[in-house]
C-alpha atoms as a PDB file:
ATOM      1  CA  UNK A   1      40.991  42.753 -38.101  1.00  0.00           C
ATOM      2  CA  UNK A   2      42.393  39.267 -36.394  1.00  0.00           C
ATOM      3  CA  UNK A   3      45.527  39.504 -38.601  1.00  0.00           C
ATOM      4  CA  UNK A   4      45.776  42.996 -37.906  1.00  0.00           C
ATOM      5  CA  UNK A   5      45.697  42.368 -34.220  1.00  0.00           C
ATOM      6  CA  UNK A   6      47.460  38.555 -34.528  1.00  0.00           C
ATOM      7  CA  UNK A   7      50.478  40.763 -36.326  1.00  0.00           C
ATOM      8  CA  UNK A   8      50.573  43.589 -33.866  1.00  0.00           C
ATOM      9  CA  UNK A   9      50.994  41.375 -31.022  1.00  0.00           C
ATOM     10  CA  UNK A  10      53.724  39.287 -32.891  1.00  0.00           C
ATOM     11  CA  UNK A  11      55.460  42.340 -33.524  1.00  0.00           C
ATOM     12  CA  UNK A  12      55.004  43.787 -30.154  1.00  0.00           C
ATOM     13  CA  UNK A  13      56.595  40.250 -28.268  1.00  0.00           C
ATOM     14  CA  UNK A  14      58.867  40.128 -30.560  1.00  0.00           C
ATOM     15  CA  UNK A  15      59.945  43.811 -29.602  1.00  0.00           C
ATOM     16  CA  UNK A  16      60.438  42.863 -26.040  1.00  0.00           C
ATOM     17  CA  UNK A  17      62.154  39.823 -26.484  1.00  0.00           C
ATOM     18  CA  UNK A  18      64.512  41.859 -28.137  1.00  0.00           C
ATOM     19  CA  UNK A  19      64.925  44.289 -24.698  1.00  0.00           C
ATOM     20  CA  UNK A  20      65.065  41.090 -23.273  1.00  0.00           C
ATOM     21  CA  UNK A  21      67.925  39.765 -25.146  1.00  0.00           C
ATOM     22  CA  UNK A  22      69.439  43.298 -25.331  1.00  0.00           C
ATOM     23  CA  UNK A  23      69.330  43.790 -21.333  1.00  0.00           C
ATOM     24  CA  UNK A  24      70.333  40.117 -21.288  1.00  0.00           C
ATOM     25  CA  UNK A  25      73.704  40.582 -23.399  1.00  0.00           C
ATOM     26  CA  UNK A  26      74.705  44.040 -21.746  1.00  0.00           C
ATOM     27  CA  UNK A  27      74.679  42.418 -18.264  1.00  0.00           C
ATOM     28  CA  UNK A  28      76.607  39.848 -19.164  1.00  0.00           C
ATOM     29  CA  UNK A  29      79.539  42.283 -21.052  1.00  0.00           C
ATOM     30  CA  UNK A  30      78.883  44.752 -17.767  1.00  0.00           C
ATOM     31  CA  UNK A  31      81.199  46.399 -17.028  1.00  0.00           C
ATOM     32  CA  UNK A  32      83.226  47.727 -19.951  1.00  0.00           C
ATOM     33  CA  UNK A  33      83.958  51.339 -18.738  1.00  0.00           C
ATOM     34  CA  UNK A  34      84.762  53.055 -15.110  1.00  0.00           C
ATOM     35  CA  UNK A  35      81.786  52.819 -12.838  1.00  0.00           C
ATOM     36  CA  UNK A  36      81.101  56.486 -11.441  1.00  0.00           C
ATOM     37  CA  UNK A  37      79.524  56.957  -7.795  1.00  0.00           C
ATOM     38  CA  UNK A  38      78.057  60.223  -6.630  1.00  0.00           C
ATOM     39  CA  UNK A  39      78.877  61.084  -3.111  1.00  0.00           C
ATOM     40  CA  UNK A  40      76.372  63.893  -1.181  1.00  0.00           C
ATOM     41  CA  UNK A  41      79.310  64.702   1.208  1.00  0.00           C
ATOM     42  CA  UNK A  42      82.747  66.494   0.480  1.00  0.00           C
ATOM     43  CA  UNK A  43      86.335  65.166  -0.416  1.00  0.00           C
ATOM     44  CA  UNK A  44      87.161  63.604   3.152  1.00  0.00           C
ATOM     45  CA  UNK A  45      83.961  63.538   4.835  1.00  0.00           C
ATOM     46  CA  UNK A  46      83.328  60.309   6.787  1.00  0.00           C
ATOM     47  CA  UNK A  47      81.007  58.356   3.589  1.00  0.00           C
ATOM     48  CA  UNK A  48      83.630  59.816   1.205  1.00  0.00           C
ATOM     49  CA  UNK A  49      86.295  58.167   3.086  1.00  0.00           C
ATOM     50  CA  UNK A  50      84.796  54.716   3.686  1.00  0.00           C
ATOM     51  CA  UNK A  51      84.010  54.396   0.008  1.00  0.00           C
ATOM     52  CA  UNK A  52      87.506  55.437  -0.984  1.00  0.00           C
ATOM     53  CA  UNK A  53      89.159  52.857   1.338  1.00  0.00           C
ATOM     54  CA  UNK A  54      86.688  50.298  -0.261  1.00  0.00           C
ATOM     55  CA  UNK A  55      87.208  51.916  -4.272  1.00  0.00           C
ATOM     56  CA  UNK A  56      90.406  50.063  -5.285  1.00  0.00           C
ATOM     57  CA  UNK A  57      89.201  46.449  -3.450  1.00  0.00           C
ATOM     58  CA  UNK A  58      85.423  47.270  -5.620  1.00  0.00           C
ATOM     59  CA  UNK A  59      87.436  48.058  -8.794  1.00  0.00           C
ATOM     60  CA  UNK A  60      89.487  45.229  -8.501  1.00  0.00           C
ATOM     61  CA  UNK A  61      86.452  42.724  -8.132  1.00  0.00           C
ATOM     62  CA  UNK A  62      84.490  44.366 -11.445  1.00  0.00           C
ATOM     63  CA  UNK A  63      87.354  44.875 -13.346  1.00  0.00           C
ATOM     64  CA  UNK A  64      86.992  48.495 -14.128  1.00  0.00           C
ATOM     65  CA  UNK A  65      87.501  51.789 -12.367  1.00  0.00           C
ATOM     66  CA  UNK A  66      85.641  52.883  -9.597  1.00  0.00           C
ATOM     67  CA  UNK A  67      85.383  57.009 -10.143  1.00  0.00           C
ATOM     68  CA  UNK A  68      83.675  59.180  -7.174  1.00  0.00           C
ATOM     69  CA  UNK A  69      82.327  62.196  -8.067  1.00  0.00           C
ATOM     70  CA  UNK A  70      81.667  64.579  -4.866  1.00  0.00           C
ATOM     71  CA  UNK A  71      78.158  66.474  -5.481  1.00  0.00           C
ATOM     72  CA  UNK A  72      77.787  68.256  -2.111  1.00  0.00           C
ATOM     73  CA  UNK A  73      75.339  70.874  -0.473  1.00  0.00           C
ATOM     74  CA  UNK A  74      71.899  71.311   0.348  1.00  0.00           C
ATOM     75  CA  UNK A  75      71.494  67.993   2.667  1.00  0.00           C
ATOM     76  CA  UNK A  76      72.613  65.919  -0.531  1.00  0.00           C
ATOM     77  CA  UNK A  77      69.556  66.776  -2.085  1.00  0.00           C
ATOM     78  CA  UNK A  78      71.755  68.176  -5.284  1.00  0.00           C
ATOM     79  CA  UNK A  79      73.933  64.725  -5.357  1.00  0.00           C
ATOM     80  CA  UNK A  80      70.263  62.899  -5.221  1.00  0.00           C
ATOM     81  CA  UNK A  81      68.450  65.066  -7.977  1.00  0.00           C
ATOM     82  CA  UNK A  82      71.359  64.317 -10.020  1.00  0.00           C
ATOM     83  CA  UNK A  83      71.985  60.537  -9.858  1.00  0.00           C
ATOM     84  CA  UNK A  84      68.015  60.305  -9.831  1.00  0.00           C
ATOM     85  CA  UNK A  85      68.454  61.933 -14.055  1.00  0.00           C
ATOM     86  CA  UNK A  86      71.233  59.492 -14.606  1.00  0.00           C
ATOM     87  CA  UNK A  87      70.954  56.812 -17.301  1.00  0.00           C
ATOM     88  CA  UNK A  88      69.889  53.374 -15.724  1.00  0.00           C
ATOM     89  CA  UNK A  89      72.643  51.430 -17.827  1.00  0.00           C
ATOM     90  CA  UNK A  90      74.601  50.403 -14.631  1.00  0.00           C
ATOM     91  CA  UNK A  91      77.615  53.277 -14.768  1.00  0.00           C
ATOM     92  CA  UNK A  92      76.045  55.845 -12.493  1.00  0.00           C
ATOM     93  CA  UNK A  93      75.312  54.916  -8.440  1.00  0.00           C
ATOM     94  CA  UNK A  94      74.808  57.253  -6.089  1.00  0.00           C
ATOM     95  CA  UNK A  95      76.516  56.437  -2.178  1.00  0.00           C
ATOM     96  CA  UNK A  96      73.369  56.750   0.369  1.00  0.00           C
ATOM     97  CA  UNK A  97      73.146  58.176   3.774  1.00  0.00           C
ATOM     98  CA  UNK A  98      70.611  58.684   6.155  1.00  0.00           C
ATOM     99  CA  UNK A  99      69.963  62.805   5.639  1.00  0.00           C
ATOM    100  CA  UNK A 100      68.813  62.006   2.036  1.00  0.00           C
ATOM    101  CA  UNK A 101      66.912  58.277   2.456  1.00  0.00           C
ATOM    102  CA  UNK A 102      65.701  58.305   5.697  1.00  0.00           C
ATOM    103  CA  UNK A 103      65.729  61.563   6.968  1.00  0.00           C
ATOM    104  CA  UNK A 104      64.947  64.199   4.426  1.00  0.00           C
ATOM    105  CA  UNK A 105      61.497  63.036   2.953  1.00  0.00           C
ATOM    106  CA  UNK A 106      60.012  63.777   6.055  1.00  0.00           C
ATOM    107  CA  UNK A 107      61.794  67.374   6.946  1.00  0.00           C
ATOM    108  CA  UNK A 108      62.050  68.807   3.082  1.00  0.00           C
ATOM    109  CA  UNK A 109      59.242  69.956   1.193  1.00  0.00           C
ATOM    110  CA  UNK A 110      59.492  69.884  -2.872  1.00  0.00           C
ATOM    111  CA  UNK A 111      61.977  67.428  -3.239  1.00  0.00           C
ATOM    112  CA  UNK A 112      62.507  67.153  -6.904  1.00  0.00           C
ATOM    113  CA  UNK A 113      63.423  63.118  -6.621  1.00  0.00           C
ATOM    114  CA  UNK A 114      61.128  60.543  -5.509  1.00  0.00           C
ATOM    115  CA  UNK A 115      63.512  58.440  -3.334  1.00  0.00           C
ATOM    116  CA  UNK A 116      61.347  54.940  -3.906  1.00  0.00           C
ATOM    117  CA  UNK A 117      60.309  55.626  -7.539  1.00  0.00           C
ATOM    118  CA  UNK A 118      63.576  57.118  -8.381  1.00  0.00           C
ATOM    119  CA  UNK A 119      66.067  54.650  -7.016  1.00  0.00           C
ATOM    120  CA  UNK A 120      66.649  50.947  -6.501  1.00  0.00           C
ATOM    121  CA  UNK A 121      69.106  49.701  -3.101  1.00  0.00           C
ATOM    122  CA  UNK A 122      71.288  47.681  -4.264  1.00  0.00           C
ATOM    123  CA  UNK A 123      73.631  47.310  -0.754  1.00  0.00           C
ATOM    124  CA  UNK A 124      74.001  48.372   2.615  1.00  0.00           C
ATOM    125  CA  UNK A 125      77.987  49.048   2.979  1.00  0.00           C
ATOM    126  CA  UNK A 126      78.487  49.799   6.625  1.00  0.00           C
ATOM    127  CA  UNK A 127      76.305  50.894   9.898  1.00  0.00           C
ATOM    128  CA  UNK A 128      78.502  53.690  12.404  1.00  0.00           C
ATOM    129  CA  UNK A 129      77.394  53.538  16.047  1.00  0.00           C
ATOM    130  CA  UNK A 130      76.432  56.586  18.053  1.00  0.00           C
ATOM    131  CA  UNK A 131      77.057  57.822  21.267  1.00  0.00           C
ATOM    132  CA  UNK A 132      76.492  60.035  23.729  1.00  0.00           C
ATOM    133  CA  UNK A 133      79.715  61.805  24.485  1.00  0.00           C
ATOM    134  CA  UNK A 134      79.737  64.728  27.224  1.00  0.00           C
ATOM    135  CA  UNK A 135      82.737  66.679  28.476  1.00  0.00           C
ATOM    136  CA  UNK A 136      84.983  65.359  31.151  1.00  0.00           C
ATOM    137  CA  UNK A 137      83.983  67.241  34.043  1.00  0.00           C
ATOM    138  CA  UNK A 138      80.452  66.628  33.871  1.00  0.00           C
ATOM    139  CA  UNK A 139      79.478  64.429  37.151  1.00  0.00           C
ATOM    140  CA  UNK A 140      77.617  61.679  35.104  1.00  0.00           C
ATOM    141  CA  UNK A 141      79.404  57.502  34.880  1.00  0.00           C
ATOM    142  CA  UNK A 142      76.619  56.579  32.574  1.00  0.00           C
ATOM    143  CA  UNK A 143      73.645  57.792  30.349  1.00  0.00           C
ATOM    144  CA  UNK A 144      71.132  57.197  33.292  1.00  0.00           C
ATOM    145  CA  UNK A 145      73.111  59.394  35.586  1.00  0.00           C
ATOM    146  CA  UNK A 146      73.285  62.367  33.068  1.00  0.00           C
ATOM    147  CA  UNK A 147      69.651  62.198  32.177  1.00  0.00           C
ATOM    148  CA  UNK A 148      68.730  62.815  36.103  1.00  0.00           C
ATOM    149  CA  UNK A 149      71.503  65.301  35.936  1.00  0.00           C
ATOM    150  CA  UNK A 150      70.220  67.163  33.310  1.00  0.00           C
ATOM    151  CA  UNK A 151      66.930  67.579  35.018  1.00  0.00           C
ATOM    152  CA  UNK A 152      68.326  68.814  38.288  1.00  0.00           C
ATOM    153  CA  UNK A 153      71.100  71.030  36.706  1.00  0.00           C
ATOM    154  CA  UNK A 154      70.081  73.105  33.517  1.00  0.00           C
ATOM    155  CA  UNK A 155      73.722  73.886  33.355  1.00  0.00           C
ATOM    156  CA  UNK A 156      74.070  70.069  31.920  1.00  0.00           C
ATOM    157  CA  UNK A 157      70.752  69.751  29.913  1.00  0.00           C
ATOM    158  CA  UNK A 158      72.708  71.661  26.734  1.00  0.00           C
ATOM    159  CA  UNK A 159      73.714  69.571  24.113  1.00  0.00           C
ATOM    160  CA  UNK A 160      74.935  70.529  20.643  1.00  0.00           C
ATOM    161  CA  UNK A 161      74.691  69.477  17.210  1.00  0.00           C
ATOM    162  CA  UNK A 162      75.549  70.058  13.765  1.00  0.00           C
ATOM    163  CA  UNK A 163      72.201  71.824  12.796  1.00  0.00           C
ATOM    164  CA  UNK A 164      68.373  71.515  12.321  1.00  0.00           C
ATOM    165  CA  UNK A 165      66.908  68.496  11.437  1.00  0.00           C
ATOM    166  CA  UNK A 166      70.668  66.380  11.211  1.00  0.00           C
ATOM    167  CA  UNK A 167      71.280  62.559  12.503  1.00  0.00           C
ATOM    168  CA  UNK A 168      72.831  64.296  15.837  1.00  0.00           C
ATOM    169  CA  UNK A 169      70.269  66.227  16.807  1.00  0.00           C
ATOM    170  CA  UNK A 170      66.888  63.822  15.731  1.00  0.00           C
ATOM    171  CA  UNK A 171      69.428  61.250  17.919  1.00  0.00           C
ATOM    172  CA  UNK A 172      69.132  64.104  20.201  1.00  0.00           C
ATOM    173  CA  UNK A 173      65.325  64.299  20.225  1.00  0.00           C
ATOM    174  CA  UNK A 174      64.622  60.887  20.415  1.00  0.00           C
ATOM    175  CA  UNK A 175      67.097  60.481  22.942  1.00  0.00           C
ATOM    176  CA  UNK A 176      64.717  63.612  24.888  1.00  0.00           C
ATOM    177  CA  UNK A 177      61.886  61.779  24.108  1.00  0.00           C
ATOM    178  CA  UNK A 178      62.552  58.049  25.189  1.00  0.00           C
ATOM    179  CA  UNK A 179      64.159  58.884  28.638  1.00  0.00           C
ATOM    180  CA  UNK A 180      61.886  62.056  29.447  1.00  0.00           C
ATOM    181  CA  UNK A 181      64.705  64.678  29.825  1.00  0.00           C
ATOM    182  CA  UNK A 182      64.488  68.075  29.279  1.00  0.00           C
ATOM    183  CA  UNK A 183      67.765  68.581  27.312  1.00  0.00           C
ATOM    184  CA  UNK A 184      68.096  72.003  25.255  1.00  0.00           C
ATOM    185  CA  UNK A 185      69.132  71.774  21.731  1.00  0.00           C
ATOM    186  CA  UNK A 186      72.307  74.360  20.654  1.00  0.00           C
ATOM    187  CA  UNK A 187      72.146  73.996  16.766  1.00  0.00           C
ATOM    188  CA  UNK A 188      75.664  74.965  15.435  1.00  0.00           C
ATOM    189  CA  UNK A 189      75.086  75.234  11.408  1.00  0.00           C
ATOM    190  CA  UNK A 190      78.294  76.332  10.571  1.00  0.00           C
ATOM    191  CA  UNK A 191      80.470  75.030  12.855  1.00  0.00           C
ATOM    192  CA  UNK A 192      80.755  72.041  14.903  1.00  0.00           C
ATOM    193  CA  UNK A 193      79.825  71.382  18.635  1.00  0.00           C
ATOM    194  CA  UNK A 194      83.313  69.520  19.577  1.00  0.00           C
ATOM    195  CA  UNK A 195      85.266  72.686  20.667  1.00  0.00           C
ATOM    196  CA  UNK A 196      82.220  73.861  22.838  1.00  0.00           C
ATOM    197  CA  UNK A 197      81.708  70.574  24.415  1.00  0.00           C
ATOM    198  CA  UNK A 198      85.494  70.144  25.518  1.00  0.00           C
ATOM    199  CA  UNK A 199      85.510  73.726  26.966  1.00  0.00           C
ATOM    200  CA  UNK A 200      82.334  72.678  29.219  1.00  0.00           C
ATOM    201  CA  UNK A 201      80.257  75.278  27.367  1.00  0.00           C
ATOM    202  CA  UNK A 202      77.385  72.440  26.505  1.00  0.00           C
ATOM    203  CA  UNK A 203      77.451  69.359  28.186  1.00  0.00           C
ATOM    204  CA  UNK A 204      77.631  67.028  25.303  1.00  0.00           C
ATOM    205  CA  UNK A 205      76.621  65.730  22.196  1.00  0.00           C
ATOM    206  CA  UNK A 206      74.819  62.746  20.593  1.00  0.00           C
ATOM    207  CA  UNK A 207      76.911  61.665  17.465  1.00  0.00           C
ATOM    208  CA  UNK A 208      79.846  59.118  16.066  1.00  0.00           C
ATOM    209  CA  UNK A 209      82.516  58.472  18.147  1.00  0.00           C
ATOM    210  CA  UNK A 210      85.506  58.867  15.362  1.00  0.00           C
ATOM    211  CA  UNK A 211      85.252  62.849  15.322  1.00  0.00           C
ATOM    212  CA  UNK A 212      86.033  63.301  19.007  1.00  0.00           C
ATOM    213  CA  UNK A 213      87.871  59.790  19.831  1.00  0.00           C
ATOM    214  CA  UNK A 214      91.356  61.473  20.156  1.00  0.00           C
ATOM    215  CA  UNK A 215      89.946  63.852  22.508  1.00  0.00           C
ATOM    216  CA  UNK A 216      88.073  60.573  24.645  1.00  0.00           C
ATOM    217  CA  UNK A 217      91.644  58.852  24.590  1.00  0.00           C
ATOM    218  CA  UNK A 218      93.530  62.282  25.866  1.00  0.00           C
ATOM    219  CA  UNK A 219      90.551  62.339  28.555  1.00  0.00           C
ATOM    220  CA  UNK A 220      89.296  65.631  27.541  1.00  0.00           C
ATOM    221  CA  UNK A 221      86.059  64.081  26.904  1.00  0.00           C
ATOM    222  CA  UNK A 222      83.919  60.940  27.770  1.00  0.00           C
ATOM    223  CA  UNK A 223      81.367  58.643  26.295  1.00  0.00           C
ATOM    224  CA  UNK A 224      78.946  57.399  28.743  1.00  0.00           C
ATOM    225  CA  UNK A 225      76.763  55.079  26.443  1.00  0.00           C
ATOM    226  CA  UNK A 226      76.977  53.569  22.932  1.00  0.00           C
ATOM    227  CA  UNK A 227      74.322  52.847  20.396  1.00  0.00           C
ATOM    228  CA  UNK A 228      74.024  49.206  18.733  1.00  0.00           C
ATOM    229  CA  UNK A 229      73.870  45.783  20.244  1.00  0.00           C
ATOM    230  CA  UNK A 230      77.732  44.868  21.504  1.00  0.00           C
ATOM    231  CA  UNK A 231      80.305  47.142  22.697  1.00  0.00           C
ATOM    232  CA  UNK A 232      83.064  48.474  21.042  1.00  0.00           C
ATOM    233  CA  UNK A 233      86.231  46.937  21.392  1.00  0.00           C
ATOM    234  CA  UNK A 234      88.272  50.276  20.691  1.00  0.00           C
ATOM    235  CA  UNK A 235      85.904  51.260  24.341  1.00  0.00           C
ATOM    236  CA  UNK A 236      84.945  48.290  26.330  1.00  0.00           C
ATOM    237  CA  UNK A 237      84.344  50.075  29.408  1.00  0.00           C
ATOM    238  CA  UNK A 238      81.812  51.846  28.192  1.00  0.00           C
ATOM    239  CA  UNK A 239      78.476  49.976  28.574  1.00  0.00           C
ATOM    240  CA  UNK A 240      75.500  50.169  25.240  1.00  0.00           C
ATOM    241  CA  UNK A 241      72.298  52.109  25.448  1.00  0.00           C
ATOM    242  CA  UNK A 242      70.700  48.737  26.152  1.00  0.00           C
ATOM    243  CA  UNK A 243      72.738  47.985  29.305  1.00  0.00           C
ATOM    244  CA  UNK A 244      71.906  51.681  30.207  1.00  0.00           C
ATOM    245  CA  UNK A 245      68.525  51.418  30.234  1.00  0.00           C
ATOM    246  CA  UNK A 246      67.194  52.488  26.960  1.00  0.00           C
ATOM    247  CA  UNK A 247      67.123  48.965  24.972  1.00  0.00           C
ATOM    248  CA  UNK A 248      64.789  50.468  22.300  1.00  0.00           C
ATOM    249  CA  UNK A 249      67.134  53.204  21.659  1.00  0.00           C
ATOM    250  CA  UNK A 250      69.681  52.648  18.635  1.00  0.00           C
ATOM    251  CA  UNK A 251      70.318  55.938  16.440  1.00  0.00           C
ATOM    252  CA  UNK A 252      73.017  54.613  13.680  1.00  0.00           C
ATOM    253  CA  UNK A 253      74.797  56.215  10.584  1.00  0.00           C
ATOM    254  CA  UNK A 254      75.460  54.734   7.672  1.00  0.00           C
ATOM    255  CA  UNK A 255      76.015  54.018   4.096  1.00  0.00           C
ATOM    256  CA  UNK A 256      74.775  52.008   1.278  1.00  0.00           C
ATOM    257  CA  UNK A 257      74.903  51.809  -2.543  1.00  0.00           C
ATOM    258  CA  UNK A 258      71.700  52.718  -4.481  1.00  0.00           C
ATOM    259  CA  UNK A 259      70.689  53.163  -8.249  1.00  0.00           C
ATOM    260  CA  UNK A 260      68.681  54.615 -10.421  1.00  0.00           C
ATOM    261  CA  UNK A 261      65.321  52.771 -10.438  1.00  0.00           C
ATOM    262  CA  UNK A 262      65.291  50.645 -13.761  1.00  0.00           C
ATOM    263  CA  UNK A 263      68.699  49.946 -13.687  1.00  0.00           C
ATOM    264  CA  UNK A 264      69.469  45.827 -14.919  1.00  0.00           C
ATOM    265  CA  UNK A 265      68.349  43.587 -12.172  1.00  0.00           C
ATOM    266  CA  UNK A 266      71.541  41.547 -13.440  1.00  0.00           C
ATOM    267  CA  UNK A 267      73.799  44.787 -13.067  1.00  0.00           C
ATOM    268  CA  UNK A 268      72.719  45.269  -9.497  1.00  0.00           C
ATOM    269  CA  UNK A 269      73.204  41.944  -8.436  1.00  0.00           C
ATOM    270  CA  UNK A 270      76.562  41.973  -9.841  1.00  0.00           C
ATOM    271  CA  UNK A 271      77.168  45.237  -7.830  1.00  0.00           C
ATOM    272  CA  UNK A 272      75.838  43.952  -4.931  1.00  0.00           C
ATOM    273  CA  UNK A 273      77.756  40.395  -4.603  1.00  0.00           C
ATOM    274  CA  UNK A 274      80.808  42.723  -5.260  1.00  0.00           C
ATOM    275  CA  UNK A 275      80.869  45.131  -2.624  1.00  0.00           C
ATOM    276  CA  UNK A 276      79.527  41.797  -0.463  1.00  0.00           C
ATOM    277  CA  UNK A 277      82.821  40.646  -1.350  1.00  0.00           C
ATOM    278  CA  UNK A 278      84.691  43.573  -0.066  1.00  0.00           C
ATOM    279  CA  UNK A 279      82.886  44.004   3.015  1.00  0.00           C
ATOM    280  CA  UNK A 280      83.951  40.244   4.134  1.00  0.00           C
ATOM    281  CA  UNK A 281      87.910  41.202   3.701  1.00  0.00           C
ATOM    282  CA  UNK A 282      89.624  41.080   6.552  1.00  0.00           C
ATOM    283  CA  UNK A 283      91.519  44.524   5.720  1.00  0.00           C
ATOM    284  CA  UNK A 284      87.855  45.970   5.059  1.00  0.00           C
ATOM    285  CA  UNK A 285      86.499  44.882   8.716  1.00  0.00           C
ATOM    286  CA  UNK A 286      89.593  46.072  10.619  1.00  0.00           C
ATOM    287  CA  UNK A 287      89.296  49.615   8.864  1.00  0.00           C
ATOM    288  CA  UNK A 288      85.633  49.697   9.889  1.00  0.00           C
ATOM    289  CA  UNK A 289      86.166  48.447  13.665  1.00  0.00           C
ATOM    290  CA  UNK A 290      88.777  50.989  13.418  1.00  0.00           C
ATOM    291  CA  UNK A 291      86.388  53.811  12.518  1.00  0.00           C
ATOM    292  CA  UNK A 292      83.410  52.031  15.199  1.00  0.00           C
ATOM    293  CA  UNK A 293      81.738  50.922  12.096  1.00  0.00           C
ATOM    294  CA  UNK A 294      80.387  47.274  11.339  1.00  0.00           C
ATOM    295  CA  UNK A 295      81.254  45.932   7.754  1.00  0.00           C
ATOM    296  CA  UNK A 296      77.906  44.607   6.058  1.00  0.00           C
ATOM    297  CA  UNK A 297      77.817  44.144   2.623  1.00  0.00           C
ATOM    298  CA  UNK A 298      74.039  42.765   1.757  1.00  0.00           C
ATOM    299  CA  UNK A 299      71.740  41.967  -0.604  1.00  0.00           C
ATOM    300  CA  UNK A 300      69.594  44.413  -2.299  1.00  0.00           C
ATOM    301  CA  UNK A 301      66.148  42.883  -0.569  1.00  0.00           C
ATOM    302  CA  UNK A 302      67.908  43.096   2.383  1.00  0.00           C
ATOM    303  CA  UNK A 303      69.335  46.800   1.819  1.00  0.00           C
ATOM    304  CA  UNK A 304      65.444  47.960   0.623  1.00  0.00           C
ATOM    305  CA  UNK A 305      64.364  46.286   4.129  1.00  0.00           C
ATOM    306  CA  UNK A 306      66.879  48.323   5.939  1.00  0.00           C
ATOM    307  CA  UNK A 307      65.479  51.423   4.068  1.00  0.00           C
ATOM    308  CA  UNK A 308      62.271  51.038   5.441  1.00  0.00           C
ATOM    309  CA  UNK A 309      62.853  50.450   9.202  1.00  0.00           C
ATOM    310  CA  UNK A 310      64.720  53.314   8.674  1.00  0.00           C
ATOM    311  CA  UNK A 311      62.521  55.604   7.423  1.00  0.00           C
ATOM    312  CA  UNK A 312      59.862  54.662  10.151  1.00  0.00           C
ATOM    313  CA  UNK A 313      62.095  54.927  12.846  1.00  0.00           C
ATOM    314  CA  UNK A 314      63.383  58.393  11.610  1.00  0.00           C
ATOM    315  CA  UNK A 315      59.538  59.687  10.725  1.00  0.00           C
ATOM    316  CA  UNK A 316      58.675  58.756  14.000  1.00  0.00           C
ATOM    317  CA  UNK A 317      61.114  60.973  15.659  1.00  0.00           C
ATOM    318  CA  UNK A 318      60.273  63.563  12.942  1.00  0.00           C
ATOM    319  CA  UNK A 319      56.844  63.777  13.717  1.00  0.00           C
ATOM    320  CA  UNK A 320      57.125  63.691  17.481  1.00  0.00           C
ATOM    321  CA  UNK A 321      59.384  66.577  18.094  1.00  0.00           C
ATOM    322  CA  UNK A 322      57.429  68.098  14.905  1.00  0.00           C
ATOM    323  CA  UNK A 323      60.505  69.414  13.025  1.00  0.00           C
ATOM    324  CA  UNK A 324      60.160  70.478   9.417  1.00  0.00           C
ATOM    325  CA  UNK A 325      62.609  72.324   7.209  1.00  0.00           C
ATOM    326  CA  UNK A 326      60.869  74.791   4.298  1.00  0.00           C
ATOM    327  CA  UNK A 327      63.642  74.382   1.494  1.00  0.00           C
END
């Protein structure tokens, strides 16, 4: 029975120093075919776009093609359930936003993807500030101003969004929450809010500046506050939520890389000190400032850090305006 057991274990080490030495070598020859990212947005949607501007520069860097595959639809739950099936060998990634890693846990029910079992962060690409954006004629300098405006006036407590449960509107509700406004939510699930805010049909909106910055710089609209911890330099006039009065306040959008859990630890360090790489290229921070974006590029502790404040701050908001989605 000792040799038995004595011969079993030798076999069984010897087994995993074989995985070992397997994982090892395949690291080291990684990459030897086109990478392929899943993106849960459409061809031309805001992540799509940063991550094609950053392809080339990533491809470059590994030494193989970078290949985005567009899975849209149902709040990227279809792109998620699919990357979560893919083989962990370091070819499939899937580009993360907030709606499916921060957000949707807490509004869907049967998810069929565990997003901490199922995936492993490998890099936080880029944070996009928010802001509250109203339309011109709307008798408010600053974010203070239109919150006691909205509570003397209903005709300025409508603002719009892009539907149910999305980044604009829980920005919305926390906004409702932290400065004790009464604002009304118009949820516009097919369309967008940007027409009705310029024609003064709803006040304003809570969301990224890029969609409606040619209307801000033709006057037809204005931004009153702005979400992170500097200004922008594309709007230096216009003061943070911090300066405004709401320092605790800081709804963001962004982006990072993720894989399927058991993926190489080698591979997704390799990943990660590549798109680190890209983010600190000069032509990769000017495209960002251009789009009010910040260039990050971190490491995958870091990233799985950034996960979790996220999720808290989003379940928080979740669970105070007691929002849930049944699909």
């Amino acid at each position: 029975m000792f040799v038995y057991k004595f011969a079993l274990q030798s076999i069984l080490k010897a087994v995993f120093l074989s995985l070992v030495l397997l994982i090892g070598l395949h690291a080291q020859d990684y990459p030897n075919k086109p990478i392929r990212i899943i993106v849960p947005t459409p061809p031309g949607a805001g992540p799509d776009s940063d991550l094609r501007q950053m392809a080339p520069r990533l491809s470059q860097i590994l030494g193989q093609p970078v290949v985005i595959e567009n899975k849209p639809g149902a709040s990227g739950k279809i792109a998620a359930e699919y990357a979560s099936k893919a083989a962990p060998d370091g070819y499939t990634f899937i580009l993360g936003t907030p709606t499916v890693f921060a957000i949707g846990p807490f509004l869907f029910n049967n998810l069929n993807f565990d997003i901490k079992k199922d995936f492993t962060p490998v890099s936080l690409i880029s944070t996009t500030a928010f802001a509250l954006t109203v339309n011109a004629s709307v008798p408010a300098a600053n974010a203070s101003a239109f919150v006691s405006l909205s509570k003397s006036n209903p005709q300025f407590s409508n603002v719009g969004d892009i539907g149910l449960g999305s980044t604009p509107h829980l920005a919305a509700e926390w906004f409702n929450s932290l400065s004790n406004s009464d604002l009304k939510f118009i949820h516009y699930n097919t369309t967008t809010p940007y027409a009705d805010v310029m024609g003064g049909q709803i006040a304003g909106i809570f969301e990224a500046i890029l969609p409606i910055y040619g209307n801000v710089k033709t006057g037809k609209l204005k931004v009153l506050a702005i979400s992170g911890k500097t200004r922008s330099p594309l709007l230096p006039d216009v003061p943070t939520f911090a300066e405004s009065g709401f320092p605790t306040y800081d709804p963001k959008v962004w982006i990072g890389l993720l894989a399927p859990s058991e993926t190489p630890k080698q591979i997704i360090t390799k990943v990660s000190n590549a798109i680190k790489e890209v983010a600190r290229m000069p032509e990769t921070i000017q495209q960002r400032r251009d789009s009010f974006s910040e260039s990050v590029g971190s490491s995958p502790e870091e990233f799985a850090q950034f996960l979790e404040a996220e999720r808290s701050k989003w379940s928080d908001v979740i669970k105070r305006s007691n929002i849930k989605i049944d699909n």
